[in-house]
Protein backbone atom coordinates (compact mmCIF):
# COMPACT_ATOMS: atom_id res chain seq x y z
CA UNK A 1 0.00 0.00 0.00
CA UNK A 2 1.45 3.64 -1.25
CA UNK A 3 -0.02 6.57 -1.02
CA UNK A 4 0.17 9.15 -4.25
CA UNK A 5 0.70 12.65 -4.59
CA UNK A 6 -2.32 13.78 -3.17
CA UNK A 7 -2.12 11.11 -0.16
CA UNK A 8 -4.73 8.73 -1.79
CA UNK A 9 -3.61 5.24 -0.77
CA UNK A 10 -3.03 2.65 -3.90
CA UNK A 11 -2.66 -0.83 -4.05
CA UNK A 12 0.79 -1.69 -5.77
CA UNK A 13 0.50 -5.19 -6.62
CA UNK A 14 3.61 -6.92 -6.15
CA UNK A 15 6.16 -8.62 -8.70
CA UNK A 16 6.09 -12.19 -7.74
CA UNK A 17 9.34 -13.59 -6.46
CA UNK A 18 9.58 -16.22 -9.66
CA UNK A 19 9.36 -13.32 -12.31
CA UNK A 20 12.12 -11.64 -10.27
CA UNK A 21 14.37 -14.57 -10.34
CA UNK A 22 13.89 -14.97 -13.75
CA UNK A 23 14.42 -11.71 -15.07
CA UNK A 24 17.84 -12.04 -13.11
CA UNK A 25 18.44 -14.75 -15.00
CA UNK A 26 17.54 -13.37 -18.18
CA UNK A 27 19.93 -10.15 -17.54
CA UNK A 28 23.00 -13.18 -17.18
CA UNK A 29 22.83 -14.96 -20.36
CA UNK A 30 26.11 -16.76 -19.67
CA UNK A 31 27.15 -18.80 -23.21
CA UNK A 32 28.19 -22.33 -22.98
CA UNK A 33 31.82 -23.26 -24.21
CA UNK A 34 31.89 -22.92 -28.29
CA UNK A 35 32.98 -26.40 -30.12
CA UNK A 36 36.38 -25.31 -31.37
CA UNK A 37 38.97 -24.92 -28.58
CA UNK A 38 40.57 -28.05 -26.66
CA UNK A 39 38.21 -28.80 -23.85
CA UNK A 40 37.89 -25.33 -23.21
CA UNK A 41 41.80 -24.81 -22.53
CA UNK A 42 41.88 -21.91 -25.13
CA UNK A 43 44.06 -24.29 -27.37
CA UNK A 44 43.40 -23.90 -31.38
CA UNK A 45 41.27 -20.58 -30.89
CA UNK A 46 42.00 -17.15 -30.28
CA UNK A 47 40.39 -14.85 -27.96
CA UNK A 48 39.96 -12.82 -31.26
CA UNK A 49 38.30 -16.04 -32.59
CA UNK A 50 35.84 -16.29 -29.32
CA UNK A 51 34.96 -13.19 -28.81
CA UNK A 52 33.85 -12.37 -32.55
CA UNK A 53 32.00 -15.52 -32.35
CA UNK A 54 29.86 -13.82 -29.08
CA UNK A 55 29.42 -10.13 -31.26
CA UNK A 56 27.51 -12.20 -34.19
CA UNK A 57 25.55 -14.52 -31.75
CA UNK A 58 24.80 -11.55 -29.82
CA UNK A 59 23.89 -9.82 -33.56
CA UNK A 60 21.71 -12.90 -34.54
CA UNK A 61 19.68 -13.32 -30.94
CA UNK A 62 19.52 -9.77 -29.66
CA UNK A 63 20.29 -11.38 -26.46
CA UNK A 64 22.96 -9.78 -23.90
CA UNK A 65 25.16 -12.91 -24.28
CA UNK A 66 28.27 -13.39 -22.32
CA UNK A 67 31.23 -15.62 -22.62
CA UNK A 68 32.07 -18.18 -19.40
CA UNK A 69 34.38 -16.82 -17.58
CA UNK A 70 35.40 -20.17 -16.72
CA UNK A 71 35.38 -22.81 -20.07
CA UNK A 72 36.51 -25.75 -18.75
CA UNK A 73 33.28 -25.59 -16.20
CA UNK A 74 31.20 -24.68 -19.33
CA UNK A 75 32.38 -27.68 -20.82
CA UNK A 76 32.76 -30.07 -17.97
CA UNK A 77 28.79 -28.71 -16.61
CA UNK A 78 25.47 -28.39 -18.23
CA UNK A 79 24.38 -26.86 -14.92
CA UNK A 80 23.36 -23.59 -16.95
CA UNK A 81 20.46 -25.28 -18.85
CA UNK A 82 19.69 -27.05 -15.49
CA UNK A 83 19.08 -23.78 -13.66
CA UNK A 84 17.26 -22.65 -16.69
CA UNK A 85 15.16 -25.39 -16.66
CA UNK A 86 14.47 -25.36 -12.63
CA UNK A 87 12.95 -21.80 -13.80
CA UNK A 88 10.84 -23.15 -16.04
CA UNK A 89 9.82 -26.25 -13.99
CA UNK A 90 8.70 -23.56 -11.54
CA UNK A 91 6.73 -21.21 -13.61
CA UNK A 92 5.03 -24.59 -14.73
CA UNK A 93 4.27 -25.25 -11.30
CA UNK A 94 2.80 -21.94 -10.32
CA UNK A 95 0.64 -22.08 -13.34
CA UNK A 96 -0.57 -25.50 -12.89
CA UNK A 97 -1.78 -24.04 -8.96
CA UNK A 98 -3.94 -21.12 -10.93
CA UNK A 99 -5.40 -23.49 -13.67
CA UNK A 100 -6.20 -25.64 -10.30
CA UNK A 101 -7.82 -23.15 -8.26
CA UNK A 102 -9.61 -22.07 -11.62
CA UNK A 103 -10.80 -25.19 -12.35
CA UNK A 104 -12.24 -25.33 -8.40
CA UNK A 105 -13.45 -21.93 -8.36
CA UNK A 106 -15.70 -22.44 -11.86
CA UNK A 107 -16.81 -25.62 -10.72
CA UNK A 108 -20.82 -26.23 -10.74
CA UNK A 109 -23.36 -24.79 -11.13
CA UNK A 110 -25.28 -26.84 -8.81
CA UNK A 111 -22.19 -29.15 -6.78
CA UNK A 112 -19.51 -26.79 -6.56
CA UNK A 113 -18.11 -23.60 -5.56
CA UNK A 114 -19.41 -21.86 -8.71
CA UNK A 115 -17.96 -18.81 -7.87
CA UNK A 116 -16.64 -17.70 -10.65
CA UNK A 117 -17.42 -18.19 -14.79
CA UNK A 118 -14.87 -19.16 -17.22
CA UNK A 119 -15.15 -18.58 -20.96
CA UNK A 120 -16.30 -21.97 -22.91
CA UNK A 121 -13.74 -22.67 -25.56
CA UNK A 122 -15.99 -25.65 -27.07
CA UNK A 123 -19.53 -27.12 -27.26
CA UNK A 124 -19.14 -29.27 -23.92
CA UNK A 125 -19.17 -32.96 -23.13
CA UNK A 126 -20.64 -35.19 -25.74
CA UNK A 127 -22.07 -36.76 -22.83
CA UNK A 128 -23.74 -34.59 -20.64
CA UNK A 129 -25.71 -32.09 -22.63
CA UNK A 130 -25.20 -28.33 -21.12
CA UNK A 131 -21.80 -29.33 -19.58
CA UNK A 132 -18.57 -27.25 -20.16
CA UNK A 133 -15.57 -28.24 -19.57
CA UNK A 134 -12.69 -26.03 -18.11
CA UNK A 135 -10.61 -27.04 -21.25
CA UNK A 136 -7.86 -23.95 -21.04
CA UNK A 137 -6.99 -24.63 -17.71
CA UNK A 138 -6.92 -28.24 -18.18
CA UNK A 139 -4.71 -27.46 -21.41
CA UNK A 140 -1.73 -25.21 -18.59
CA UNK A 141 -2.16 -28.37 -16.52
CA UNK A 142 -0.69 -30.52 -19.02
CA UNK A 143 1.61 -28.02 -20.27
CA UNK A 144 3.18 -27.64 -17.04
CA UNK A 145 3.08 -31.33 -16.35
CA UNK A 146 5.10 -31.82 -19.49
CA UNK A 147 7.75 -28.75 -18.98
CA UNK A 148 7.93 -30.65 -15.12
CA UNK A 149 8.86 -33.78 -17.14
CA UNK A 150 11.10 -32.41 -19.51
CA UNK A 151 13.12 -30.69 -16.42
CA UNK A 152 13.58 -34.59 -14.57
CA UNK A 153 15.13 -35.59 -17.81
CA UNK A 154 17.22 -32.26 -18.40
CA UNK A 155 18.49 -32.71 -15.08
CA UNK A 156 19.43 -36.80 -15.34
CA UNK A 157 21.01 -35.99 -19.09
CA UNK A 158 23.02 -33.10 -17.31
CA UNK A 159 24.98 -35.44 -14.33
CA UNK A 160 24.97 -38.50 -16.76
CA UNK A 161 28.36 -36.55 -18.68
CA UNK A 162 31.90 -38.21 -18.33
CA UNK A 163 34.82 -35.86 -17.95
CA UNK A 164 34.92 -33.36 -20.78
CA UNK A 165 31.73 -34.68 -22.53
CA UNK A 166 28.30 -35.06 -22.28
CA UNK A 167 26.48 -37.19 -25.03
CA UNK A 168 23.00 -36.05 -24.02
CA UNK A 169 23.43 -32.09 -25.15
CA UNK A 170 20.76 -33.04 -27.73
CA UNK A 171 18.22 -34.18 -24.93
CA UNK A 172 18.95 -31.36 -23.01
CA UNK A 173 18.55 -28.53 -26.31
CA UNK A 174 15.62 -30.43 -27.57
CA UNK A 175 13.47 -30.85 -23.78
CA UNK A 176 14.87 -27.41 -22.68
CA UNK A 177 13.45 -25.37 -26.29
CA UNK A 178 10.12 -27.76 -25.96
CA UNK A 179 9.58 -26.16 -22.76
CA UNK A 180 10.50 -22.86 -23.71
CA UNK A 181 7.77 -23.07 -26.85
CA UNK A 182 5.19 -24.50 -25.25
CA UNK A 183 4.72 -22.22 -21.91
CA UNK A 184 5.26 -19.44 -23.94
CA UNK A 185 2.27 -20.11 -26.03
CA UNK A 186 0.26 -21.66 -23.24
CA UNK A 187 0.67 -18.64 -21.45
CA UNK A 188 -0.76 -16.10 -24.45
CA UNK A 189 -3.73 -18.75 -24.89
CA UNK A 190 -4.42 -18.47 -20.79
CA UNK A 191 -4.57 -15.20 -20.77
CA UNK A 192 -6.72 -14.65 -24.13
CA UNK A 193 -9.00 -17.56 -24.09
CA UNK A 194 -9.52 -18.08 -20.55
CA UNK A 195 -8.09 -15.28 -18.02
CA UNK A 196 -9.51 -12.41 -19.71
CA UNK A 197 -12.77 -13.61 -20.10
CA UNK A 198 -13.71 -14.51 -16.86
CA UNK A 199 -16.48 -13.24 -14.36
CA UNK A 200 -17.38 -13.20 -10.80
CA UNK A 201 -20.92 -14.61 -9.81
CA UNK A 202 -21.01 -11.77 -7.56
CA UNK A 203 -24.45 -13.12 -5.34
CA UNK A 204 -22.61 -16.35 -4.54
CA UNK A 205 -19.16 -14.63 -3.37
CA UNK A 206 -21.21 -12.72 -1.24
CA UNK A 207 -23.64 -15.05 0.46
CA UNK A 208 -20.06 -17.20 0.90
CA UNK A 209 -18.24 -14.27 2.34
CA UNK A 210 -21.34 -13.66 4.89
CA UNK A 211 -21.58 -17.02 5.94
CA UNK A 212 -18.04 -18.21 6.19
CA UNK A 213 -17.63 -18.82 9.78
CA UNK A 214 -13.75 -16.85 8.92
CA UNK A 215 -15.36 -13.29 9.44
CA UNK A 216 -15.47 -14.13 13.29
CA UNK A 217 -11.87 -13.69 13.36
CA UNK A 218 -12.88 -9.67 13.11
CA UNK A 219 -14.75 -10.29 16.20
CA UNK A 220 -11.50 -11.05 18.08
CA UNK A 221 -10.08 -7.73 19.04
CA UNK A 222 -13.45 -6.93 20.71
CA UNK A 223 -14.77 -10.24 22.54
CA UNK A 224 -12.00 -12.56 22.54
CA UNK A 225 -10.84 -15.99 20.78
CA UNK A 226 -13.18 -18.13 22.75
CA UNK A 227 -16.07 -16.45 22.25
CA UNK A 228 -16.32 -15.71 18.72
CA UNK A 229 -15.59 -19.88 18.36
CA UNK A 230 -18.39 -20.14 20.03
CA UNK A 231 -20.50 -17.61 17.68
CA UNK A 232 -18.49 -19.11 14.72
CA UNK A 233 -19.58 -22.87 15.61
CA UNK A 234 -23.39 -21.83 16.85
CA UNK A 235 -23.46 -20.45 13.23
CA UNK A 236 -22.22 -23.16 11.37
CA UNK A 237 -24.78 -25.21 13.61
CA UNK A 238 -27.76 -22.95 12.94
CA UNK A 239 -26.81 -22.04 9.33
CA UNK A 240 -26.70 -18.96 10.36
CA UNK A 241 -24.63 -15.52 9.21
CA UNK A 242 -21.49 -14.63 11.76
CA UNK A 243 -23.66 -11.42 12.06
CA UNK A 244 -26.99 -12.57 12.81
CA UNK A 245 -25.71 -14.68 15.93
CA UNK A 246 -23.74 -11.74 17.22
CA UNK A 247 -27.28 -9.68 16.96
CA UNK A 248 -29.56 -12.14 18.67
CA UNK A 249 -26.97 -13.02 21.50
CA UNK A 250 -26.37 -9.11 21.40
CA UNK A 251 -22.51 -9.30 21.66
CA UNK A 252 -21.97 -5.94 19.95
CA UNK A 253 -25.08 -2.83 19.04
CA UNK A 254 -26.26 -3.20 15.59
CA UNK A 255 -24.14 -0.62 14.16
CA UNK A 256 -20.75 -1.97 15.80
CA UNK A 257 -21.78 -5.22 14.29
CA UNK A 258 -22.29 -3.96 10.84
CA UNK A 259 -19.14 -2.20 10.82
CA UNK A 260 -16.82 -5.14 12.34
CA UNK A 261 -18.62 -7.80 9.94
CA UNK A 262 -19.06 -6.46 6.92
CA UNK A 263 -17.14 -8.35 4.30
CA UNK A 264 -16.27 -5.56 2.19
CA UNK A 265 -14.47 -4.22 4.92
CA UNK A 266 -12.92 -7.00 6.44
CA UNK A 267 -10.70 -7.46 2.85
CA UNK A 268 -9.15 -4.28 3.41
CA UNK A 269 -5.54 -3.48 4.14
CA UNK A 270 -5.13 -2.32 7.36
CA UNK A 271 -2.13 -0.30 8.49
């Protein structure tokens, strides 16, 4: 929470700490050894050679590359594309936890949460007639389960080297670009097809948010952890609102009750 100029407070919504860590890694584009020197020993090519080979990769890919500072590590380790892959693998896996809680969220009409509506992408089941499948978040889940798979054999191609050489480079190239292709486009159709679309079934947030037996946590400050577990579980008992036990058992006056318990208000960041 910031305040501007005029000492209006504003939300700043944070960078997450995975998009940090990867646009580190993005800013150290570290090369790996080039096939022409002797086991990265420098022997049979120049520094001229090397770094005139960087200036037209660097030309080509518009990416800050770098040269190892260390080639016999660069050709000993393929713990670059490892790290680069771990990245990945955890992108996938924060992904896969949206499409998840999208997939519970939607869920319904009539069984589950239904909170929330996600676009339909195709007719439905050929089955049950009316039914939509959550088919873009489905399609991240097996996205990331593939870039999660494609990082466990990056990773067993990367320690399987001998010495100087590693025979699985082409594993590692071919799993590491897969990945690469196929978050980057899973991402653009998430957003477009799915996360973009969506919309909030506004009457069922609400009649959740009221009843949750959660909102008698604001009821702490003023009467105490035992007693609002007492409201919270005579509520769930009764099916009952947080707010309408408080008022018959007159805990708190009507309007100190409105204030504490209103949902709008318990969401709010307080300083």
């Amino acid at each position: 929470m910031r305040k501007n100029k005029k000492g209006e407070r504003k939300l700043i919504k944070p960078k997450s700490l995975l998009l940090t860590r990867i646009d580190e890694k993005g800013e150290n584009h570290d090369m790996p050894r080039i096939e022409k020197d002797f086991f990265g020993t420098g022997v049979n090519a120049s520094l001229k050679y090397m770094f005139k080979v960087i200036e037209l990769l660097r030309d080509f890919t518009k990416i800050g590359l770098a040269r190892s500072d260390y080639l016999m590590d660069a050709t000993q380790n393929a713990d670059v594309f490892v790290e680069c892959s771990g990245l990945l693998k955890a992108l996938a896996v924060n992904l896969s936890k949206i499409a998840n809680d999208l997939r519970l969220l939607s869920s319904g009409p009539n069984t589950g949460l239904n909170e929330i509506n996600l676009p339909a992408a195709q007719a439905g089941s050929s089955i049950m007639p009316g039914k939509v499948n959550p088919v873009i978040p489905e399609l991240i889940n097996t996205i990331s389960f593939q870039v999660m798979s494609n990082d466990v054999a990056i990773t067993l191609a990367a320690q399987a080297g001998q010495l100087e050489l590693n025979a699985f480079l082409p594993l590692i190239a071919n799993n590491l670009l897969e990945s690469l292709k196929i978050l980057k486009n899973g991402i653009r159709i998430f957003r477009k097809q799915c996360i973009d679309g969506i919309t909030a079934n506004k009457e069922r947030c609400l009649e959740f948010a009221k009843k949750t037996p959660s909102i008698a946590a604001a009821l702490i400050d003023k009467i105490g952890y035992d007693k609002a577990s007492e409201i919270a579980k005579k509520a769930i008992a009764e099916n009952k609102e947080i707010i309408e036990v408080v008022k018959e058992l007159k805990i708190l006056n009507e309007n100190e009750a409105e204030a504490l318990l209103n949902p709008f208000e318990f969401v709010k960041f307080k300083e």
